[in-house]
C-alpha atoms as a PDB file:
ATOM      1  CA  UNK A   1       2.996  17.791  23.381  1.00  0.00           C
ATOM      2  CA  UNK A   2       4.291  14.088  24.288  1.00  0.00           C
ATOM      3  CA  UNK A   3       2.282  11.655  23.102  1.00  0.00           C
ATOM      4  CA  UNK A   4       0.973   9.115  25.289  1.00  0.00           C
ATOM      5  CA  UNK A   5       1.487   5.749  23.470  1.00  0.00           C
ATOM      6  CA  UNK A   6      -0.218   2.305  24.128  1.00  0.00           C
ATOM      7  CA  UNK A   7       2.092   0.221  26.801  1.00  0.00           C
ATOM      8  CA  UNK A   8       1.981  -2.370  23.725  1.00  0.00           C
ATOM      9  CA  UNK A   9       3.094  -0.106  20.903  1.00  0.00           C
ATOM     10  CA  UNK A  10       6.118   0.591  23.001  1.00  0.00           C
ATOM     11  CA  UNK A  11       6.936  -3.108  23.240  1.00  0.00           C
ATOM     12  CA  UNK A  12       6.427  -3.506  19.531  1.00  0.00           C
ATOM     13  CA  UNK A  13       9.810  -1.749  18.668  1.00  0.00           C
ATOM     14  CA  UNK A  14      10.521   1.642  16.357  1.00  0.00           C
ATOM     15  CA  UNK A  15       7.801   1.597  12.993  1.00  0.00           C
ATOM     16  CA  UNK A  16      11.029   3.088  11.304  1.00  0.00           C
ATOM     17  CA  UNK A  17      14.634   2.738  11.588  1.00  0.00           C
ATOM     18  CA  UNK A  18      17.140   4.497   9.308  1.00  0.00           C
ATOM     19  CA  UNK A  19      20.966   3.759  10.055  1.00  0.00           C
ATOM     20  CA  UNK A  20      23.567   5.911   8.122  1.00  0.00           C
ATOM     21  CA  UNK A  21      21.175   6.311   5.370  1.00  0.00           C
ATOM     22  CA  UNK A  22      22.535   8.692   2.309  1.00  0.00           C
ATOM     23  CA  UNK A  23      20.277   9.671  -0.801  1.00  0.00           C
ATOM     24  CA  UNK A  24      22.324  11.325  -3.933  1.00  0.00           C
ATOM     25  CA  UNK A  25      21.463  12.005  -7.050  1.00  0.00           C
ATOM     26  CA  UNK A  26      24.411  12.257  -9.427  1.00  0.00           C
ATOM     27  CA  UNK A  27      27.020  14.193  -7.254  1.00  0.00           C
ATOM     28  CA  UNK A  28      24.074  15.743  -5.577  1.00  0.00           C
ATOM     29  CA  UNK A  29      23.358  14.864  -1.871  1.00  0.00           C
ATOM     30  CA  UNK A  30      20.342  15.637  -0.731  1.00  0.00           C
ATOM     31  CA  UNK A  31      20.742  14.201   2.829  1.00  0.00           C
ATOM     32  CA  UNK A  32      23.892  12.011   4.429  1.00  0.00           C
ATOM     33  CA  UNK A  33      24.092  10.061   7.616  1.00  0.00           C
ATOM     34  CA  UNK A  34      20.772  10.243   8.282  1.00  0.00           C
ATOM     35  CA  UNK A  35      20.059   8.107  11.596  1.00  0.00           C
ATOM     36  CA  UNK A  36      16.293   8.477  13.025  1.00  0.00           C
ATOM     37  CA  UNK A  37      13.798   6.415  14.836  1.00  0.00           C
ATOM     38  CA  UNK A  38      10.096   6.905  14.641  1.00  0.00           C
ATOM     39  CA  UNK A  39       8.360   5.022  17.680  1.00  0.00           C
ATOM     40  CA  UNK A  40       4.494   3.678  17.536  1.00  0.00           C
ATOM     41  CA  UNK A  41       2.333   6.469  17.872  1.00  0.00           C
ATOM     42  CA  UNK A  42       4.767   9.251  17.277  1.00  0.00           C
ATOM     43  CA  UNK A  43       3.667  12.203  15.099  1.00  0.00           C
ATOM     44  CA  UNK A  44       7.118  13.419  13.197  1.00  0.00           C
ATOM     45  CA  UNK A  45       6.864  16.209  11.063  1.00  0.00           C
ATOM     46  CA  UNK A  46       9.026  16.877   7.699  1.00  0.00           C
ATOM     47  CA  UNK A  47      10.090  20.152   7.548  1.00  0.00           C
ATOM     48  CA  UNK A  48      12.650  21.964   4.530  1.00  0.00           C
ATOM     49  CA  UNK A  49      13.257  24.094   1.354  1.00  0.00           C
ATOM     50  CA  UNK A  50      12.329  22.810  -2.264  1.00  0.00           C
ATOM     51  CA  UNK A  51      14.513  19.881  -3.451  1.00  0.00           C
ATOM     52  CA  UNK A  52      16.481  18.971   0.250  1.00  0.00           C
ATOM     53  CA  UNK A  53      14.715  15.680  -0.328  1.00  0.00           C
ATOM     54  CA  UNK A  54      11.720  15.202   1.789  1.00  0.00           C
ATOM     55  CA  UNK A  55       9.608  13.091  -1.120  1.00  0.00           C
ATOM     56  CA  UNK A  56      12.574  11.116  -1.765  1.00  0.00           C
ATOM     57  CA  UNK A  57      12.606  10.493   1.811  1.00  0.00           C
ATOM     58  CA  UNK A  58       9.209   8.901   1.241  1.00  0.00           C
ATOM     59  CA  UNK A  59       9.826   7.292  -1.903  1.00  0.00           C
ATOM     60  CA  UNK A  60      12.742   5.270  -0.226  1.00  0.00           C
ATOM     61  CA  UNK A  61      10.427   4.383   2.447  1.00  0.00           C
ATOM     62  CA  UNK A  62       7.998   3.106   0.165  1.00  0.00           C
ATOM     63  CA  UNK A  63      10.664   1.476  -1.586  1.00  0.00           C
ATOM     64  CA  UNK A  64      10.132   3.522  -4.612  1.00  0.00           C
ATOM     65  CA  UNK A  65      13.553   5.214  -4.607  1.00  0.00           C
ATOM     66  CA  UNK A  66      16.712   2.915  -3.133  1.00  0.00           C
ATOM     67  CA  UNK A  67      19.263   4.534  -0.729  1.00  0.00           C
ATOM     68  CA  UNK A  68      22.437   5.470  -1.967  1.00  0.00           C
ATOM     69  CA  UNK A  69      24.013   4.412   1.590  1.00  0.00           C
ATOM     70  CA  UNK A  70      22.989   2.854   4.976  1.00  0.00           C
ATOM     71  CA  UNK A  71      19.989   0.787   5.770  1.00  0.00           C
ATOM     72  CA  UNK A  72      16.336   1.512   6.032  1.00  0.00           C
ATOM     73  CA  UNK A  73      13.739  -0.653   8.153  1.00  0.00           C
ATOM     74  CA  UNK A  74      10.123  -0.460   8.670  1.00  0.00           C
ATOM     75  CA  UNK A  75       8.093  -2.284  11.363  1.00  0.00           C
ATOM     76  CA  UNK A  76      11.876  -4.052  11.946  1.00  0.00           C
ATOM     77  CA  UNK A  77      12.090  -5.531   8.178  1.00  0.00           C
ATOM     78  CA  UNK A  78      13.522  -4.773   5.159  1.00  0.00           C
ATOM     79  CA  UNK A  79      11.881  -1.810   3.037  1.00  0.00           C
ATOM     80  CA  UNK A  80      10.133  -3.140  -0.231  1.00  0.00           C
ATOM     81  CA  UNK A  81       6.944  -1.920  -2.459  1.00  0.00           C
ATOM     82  CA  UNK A  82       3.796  -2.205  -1.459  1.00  0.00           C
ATOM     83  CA  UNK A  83       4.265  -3.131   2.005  1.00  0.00           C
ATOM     84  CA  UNK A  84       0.965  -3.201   3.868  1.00  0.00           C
ATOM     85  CA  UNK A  85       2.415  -2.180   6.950  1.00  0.00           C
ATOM     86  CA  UNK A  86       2.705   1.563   5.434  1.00  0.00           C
ATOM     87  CA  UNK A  87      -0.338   4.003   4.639  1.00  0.00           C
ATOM     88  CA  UNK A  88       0.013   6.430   1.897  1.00  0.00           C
ATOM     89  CA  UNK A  89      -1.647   9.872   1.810  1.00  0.00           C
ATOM     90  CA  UNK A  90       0.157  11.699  -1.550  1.00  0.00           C
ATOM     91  CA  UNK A  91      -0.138  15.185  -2.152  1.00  0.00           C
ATOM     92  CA  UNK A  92      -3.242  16.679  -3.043  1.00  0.00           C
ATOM     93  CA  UNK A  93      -4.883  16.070  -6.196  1.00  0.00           C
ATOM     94  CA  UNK A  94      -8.495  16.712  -7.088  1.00  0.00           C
ATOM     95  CA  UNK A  95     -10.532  13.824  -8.970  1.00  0.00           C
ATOM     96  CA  UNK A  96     -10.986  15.335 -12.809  1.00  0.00           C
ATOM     97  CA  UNK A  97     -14.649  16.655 -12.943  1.00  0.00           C
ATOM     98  CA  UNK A  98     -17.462  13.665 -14.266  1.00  0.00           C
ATOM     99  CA  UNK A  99     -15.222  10.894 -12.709  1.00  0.00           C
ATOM    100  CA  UNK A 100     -18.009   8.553 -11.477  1.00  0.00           C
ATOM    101  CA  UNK A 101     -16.181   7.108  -8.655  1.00  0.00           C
ATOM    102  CA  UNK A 102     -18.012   7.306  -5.769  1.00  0.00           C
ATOM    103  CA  UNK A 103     -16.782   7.813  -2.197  1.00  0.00           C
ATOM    104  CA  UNK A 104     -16.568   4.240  -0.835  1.00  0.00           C
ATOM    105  CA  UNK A 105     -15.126   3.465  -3.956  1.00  0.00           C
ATOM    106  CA  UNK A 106     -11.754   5.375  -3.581  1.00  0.00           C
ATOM    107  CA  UNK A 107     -11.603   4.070   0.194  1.00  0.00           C
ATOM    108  CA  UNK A 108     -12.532   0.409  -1.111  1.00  0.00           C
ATOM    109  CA  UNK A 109      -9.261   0.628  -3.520  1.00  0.00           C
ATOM    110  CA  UNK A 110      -7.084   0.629  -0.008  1.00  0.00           C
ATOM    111  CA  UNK A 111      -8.696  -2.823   0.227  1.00  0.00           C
ATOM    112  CA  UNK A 112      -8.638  -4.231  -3.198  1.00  0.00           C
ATOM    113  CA  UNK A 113      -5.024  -2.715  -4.065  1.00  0.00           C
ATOM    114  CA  UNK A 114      -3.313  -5.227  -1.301  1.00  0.00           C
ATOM    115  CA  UNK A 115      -2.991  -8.817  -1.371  1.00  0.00           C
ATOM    116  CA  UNK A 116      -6.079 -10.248   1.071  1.00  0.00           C
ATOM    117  CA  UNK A 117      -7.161 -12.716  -1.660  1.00  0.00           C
ATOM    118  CA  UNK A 118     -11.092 -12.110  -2.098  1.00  0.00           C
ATOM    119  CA  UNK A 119     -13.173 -10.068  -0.180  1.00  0.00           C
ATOM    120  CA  UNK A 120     -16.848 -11.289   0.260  1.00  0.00           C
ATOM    121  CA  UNK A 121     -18.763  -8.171  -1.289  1.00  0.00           C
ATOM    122  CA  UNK A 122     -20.763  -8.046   2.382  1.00  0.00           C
ATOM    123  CA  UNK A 123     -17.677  -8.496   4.325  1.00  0.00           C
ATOM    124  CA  UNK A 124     -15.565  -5.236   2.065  1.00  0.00           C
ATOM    125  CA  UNK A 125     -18.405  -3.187   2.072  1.00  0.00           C
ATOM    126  CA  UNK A 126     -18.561  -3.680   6.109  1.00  0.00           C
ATOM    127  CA  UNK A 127     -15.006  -2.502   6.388  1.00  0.00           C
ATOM    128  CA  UNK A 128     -15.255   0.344   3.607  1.00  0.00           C
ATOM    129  CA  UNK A 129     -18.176   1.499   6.246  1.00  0.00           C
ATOM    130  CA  UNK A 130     -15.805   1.228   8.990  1.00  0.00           C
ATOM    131  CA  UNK A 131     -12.977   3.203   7.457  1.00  0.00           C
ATOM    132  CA  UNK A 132     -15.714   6.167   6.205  1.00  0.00           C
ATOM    133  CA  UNK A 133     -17.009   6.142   9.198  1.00  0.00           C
ATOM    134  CA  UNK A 134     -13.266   6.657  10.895  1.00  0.00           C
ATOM    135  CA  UNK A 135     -12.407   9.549   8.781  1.00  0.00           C
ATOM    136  CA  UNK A 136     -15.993  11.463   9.153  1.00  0.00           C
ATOM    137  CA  UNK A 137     -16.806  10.497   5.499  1.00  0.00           C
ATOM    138  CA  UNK A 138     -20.573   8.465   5.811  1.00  0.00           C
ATOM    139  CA  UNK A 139     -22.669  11.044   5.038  1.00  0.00           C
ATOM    140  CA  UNK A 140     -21.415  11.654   1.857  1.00  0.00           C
ATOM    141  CA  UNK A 141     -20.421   7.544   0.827  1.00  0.00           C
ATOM    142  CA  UNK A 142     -22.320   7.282  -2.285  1.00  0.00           C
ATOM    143  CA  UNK A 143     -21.711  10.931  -3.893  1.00  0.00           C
ATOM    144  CA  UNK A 144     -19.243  11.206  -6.468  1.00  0.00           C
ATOM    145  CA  UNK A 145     -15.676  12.003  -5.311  1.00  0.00           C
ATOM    146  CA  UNK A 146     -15.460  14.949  -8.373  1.00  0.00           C
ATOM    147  CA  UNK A 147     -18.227  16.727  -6.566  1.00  0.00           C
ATOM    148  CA  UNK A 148     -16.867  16.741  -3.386  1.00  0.00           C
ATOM    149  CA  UNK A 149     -14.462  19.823  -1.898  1.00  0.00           C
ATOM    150  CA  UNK A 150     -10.513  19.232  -1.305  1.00  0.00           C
ATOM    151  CA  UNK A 151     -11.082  18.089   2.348  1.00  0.00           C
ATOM    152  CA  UNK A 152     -13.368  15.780   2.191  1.00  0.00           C
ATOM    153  CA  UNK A 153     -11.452  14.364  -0.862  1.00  0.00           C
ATOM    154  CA  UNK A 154      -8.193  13.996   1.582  1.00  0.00           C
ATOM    155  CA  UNK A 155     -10.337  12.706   4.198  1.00  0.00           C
ATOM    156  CA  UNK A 156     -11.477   9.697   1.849  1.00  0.00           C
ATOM    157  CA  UNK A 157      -7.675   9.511   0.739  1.00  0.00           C
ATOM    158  CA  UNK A 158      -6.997   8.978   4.742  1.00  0.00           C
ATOM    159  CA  UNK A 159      -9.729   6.129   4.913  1.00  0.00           C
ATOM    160  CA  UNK A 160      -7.957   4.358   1.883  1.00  0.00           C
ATOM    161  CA  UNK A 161      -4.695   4.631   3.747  1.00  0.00           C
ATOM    162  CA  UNK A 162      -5.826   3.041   6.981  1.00  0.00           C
ATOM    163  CA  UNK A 163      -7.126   0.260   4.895  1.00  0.00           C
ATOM    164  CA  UNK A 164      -4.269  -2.151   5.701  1.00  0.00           C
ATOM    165  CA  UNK A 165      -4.273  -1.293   9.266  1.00  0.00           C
ATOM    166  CA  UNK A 166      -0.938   0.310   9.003  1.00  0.00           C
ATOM    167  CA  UNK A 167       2.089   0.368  11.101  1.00  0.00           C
ATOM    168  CA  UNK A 168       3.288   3.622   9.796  1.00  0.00           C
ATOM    169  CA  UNK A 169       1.484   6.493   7.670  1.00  0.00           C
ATOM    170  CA  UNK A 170       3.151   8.601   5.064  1.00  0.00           C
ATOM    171  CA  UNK A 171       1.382  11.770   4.174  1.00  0.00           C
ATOM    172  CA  UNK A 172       3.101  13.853   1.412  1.00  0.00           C
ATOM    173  CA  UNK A 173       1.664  17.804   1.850  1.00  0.00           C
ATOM    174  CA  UNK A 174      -1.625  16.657   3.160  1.00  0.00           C
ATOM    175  CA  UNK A 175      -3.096  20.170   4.130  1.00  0.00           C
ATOM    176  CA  UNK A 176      -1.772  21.295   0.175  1.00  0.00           C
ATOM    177  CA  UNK A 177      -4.346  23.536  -1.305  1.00  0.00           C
ATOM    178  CA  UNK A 178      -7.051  23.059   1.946  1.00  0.00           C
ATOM    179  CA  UNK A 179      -8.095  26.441   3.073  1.00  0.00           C
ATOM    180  CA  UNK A 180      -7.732  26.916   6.941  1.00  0.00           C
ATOM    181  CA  UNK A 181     -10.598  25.424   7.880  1.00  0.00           C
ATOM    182  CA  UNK A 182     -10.230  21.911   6.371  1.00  0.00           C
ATOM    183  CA  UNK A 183      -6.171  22.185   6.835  1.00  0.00           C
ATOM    184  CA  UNK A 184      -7.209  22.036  10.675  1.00  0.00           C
ATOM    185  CA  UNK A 185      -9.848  19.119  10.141  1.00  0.00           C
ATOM    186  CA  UNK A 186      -7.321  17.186   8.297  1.00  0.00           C
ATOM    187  CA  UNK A 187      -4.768  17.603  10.777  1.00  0.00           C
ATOM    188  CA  UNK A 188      -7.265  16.842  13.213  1.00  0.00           C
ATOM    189  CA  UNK A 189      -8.096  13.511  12.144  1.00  0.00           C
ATOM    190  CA  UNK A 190      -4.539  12.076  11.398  1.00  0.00           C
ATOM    191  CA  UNK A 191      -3.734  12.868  14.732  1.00  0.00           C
ATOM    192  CA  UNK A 192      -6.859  11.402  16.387  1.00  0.00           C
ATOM    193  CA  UNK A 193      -6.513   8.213  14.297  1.00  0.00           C
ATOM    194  CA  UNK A 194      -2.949   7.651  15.213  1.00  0.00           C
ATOM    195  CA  UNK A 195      -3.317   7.996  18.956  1.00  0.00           C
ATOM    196  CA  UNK A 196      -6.241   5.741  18.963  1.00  0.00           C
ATOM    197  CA  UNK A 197      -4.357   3.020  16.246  1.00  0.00           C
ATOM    198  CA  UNK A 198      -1.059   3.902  17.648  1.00  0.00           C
ATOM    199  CA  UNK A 199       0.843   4.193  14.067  1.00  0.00           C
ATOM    200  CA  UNK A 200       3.860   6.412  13.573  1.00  0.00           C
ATOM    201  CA  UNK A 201       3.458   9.695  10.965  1.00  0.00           C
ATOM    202  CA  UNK A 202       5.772  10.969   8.567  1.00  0.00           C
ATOM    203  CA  UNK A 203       4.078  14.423   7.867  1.00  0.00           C
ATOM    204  CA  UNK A 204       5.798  16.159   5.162  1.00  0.00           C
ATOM    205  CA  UNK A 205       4.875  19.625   5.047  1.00  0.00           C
ATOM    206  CA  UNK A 206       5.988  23.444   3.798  1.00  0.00           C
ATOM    207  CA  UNK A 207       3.748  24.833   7.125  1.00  0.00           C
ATOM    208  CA  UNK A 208       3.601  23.428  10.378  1.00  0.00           C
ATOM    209  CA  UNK A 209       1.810  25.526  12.102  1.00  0.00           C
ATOM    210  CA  UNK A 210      -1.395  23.557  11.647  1.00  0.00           C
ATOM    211  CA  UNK A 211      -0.060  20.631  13.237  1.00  0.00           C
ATOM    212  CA  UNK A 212       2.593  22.691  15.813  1.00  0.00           C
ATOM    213  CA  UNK A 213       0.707  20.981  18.642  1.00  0.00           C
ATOM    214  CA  UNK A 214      -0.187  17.972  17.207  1.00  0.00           C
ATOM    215  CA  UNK A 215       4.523  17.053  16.586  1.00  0.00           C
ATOM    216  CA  UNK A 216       6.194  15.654  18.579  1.00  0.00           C
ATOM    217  CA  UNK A 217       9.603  15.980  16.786  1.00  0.00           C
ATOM    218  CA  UNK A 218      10.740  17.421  13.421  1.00  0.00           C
ATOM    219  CA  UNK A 219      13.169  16.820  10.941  1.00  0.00           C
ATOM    220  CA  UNK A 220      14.508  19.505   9.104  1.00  0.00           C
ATOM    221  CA  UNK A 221      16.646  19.129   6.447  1.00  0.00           C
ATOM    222  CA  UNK A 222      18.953  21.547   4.383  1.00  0.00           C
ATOM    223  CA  UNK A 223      21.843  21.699   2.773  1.00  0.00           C
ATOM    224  CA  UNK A 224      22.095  18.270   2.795  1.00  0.00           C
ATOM    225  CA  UNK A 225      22.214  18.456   6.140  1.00  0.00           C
ATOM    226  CA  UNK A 226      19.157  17.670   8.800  1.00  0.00           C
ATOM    227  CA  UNK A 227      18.329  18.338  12.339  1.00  0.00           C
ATOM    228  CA  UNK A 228      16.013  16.016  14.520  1.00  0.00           C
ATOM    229  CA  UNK A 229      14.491  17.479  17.574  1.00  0.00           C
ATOM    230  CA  UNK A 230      11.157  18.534  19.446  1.00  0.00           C
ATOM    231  CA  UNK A 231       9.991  22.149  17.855  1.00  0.00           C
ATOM    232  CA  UNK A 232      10.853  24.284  20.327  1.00  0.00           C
ATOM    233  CA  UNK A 233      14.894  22.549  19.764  1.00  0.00           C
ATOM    234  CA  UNK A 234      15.073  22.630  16.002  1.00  0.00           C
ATOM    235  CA  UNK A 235      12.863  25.850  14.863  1.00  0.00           C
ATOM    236  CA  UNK A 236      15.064  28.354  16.048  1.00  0.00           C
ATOM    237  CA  UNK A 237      17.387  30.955  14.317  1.00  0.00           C
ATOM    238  CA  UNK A 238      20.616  29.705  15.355  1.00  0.00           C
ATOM    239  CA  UNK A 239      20.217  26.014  14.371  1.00  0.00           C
ATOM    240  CA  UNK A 240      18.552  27.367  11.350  1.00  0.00           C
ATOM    241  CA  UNK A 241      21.159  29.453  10.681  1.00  0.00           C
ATOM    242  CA  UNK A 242      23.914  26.709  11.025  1.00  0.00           C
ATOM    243  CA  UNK A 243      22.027  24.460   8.710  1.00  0.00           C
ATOM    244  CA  UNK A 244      20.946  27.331   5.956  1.00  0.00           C
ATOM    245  CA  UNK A 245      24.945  28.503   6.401  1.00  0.00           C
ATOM    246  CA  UNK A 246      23.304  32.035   6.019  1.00  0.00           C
ATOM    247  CA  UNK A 247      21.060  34.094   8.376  1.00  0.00           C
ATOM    248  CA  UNK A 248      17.860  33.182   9.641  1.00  0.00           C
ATOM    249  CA  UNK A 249      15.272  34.588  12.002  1.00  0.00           C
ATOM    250  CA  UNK A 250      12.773  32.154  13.762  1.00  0.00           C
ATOM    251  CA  UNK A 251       9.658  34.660  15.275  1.00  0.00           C
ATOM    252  CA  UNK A 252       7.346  33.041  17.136  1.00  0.00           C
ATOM    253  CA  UNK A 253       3.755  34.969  17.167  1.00  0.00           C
ATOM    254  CA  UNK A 254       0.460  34.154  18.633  1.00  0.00           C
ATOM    255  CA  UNK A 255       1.130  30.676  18.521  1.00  0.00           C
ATOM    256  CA  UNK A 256       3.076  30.387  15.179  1.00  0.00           C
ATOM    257  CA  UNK A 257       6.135  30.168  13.851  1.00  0.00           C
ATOM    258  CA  UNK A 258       7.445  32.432  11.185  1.00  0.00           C
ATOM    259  CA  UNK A 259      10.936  32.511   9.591  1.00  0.00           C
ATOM    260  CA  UNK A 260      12.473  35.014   7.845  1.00  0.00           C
ATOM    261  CA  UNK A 261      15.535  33.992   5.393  1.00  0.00           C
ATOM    262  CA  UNK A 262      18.499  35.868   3.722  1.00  0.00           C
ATOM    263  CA  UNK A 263      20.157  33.625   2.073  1.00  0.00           C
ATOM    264  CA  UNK A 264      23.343  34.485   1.448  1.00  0.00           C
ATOM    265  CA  UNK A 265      24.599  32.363  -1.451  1.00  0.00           C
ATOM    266  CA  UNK A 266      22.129  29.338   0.298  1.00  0.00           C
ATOM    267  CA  UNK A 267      18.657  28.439  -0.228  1.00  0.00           C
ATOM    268  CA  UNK A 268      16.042  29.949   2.644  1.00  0.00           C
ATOM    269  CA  UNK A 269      12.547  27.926   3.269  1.00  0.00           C
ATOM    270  CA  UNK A 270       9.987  28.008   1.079  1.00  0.00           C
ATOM    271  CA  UNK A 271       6.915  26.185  -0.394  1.00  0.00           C
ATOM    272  CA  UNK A 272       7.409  22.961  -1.762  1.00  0.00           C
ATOM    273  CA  UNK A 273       5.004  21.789  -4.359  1.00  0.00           C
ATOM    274  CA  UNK A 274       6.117  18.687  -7.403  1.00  0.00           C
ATOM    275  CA  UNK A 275       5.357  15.582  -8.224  1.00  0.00           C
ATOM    276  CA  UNK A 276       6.887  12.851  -6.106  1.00  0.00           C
ATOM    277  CA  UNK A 277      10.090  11.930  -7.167  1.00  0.00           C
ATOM    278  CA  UNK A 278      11.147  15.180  -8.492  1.00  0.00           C
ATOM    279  CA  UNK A 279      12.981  17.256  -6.755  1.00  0.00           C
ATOM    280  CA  UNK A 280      13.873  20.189  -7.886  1.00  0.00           C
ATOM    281  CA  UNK A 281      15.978  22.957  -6.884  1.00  0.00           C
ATOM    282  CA  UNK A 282      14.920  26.497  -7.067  1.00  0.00           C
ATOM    283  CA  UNK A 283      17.395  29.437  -7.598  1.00  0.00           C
ATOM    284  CA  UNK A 284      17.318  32.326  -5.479  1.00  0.00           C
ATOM    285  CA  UNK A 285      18.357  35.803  -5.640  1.00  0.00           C
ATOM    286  CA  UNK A 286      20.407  36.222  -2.839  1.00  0.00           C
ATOM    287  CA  UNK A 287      20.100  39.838  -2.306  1.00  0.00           C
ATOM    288  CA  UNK A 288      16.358  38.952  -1.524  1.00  0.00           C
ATOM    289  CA  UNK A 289      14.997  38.455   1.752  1.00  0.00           C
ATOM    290  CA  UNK A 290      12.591  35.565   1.909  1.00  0.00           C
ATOM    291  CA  UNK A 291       9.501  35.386   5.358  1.00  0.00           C
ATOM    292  CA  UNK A 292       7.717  31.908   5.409  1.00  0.00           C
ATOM    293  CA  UNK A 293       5.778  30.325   7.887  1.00  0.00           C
ATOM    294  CA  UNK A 294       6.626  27.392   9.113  1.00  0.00           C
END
C-alpha cells in the first residue's frame, strides 16, 4: 500500500505541515492539537462523522477559514487564498441543465482563474488538451458539460484542478453521488495522476472503501479528537471506540470495512453531505444502533 515516491519529491520537503493547529467555533472544538505531515505523493484519506470538521479542515487549507491555534504550511509557506500550489476538487455538483459550457471550457477556467498573465489562445487550448487528455476526458471536449453523467463531470473538475500543476490536491467527497462504477474510475485516476505528478491528496470522504488500497494513511477525527495512522492502525474497534467514547465494531468483509456504532450519549459515523463551510451537527438517538461503511 506504500507509495513509491519520486527520489525528488522526497527532497522537496512535506506539501503540508500543520503544528498544534486548533479550529473552534464559538466554544465548539472541532479538532485541537492537530500535528500532521503529508509528504509528496502521499494519498491521505479524511475519514469522520457529520460536523467533526473535515471541510473546515480544507477551508483552512485553502485559506478560506483561519485557525483558531497553531500554524498551517503548504509547500513550506504560509497558507493564503488562491494559492496555485493547491488543486481543488469540491463536492459534487451537477452543471444546471442548458448550461452551454462546454467541456474544455470548465477545465480551461483552472487556467484562466490563476494569475499567468495572458494565455495565447493556441498555447491554452494546447494545455486544456493536455489536461483532458490526463483525466480521460477528449472524446467528449466539445459536448456540453449539462449533458454529460456525474463522472465524467468530476473527471473534468480533476483536469481543472491539475491546471496549476499543483503541489497538493484537495478533493471534498469526490466519489459523492457516483454510482460504483464511476466512484472506482474516479478514484482511479486521482491516484494514477498523483503517483505520476507526485502531489500529496487530502481525500475527504464518508466511504473509503473505494480508495482502501489506493491510502496510505487516514485521519480520523471525532470528538474533537483525531487519530493519524495507516488503515489497518486507525480503523479498528478499539481506537474507534476510544475516540467515539462509546462502542464501536470495525468488521472487515471481503475486502471492506464496515462499522457498526452505538453511540452511547456520542455521535457514531455516518454520511456527511453540506455545503463547505457548514458544519453541522446531527443529533442522534442513542438507543439506536448505527452500521456504516467506511
Amino acid at each position: 500500500m506504500a507509495t513509491e515516491f519520486r527520489q525528488s519529491a522526497r527532497s522537496a520537503g512535506p506539501v503540508l505541515s500543520l503544528r498544534g493547529a486548533t479550529l473552534r467555533f464559538d466554544r465548539r472544538t472541532l479538532w485541537h492539537g492537530l500535528d500532521l505531515d503529508v509528504q509528496p505523493g502521499e494519498f491521505l484519506a479524511v475519514l469522520g462523522a457529520n460536523g467533526t470538521g473535515k471541510t473546515s479542515l480544507l477551508r483552512a487549507i485553502l485559506g478560506r477559514q483561519p485557525l483558531s491555534q497553531g500554524e498551517l504550511l503548504v509547500a513550506g509557506e504560509p497558507v493564503r487564498s488562491g494559492n496555485p500550489r493547491i488543486g481543488y476538487v469540491p463536492q459534487q455538483k451537477l452543471a444546471d441543465e442548458g448550461t452551454p459550457l462546454r467541456a474544455r471550457d470548465l477545465v480551461g477556467l483552472g487556467i484562466d482563474g490563476r494569475s499567468y498573465g495572458f494565455w495565447p489562445s493556441r498555447t491554452k487550448r494546447r494545455r486544456v488538451d493536455e489536461l483532458l487528455a490526463a483525466v480521460g476526458a477528449s472524446e467528449y471536449a466539445n459536448v456540453p458539460v449539462s449533458t454529460l453523467s456525474g463522472g465524467e463531470q468530476q473527471r473534468l473538475r480533476i483536469g481543472q484542478a491539475l491546471a496549476s500543476d499543483p503541489r497538493l490536491l484537495l478533493a471534498d467527497e469526490p466519489l459523492a453521488s457516483l454510482d460504483l462504477s464511476n466512484q472506482r474510475a474516479v478514484s482511479e485516476l486521482i491516484d494514477r495522476q498523483r503517483r505520476e505528478r507526485g502531489f500529496g491528496v487530502l481525500f475527504v470522504t464518508h466511504d473509503v472503501n473505494p480508495v482502501l488500497s489506493m491510502v496510505d494513511r487516514v485521519l480520523y477525527l471525532a470528538n474533537g479528537r483525531f487519530r493519524i495512522g495507516t488503515p489497518d492502525e486507525v480503523l479498528r474497534s478499539e481506537v474507534l471506540s476510544e475516540l467515539y467514547g462509546s462502542p464501536v465494531d470495525v468488521i472487515h468483509a471481503r475486502g471492506r470495512v464496515i462499522v457498526v456504532g452505538t453511540p452511547d450519549g456520542g455521535h457514531a459515523p455516518h454520511d456527511e453531505h453540506h455545503d463547505a463551510g457548514h458544519e453541522e451537527v446531527c443529533d442522534h438517538n442513542p438507543d439506536d444502533a448505527e452500521a456504516v461503511v467506511l
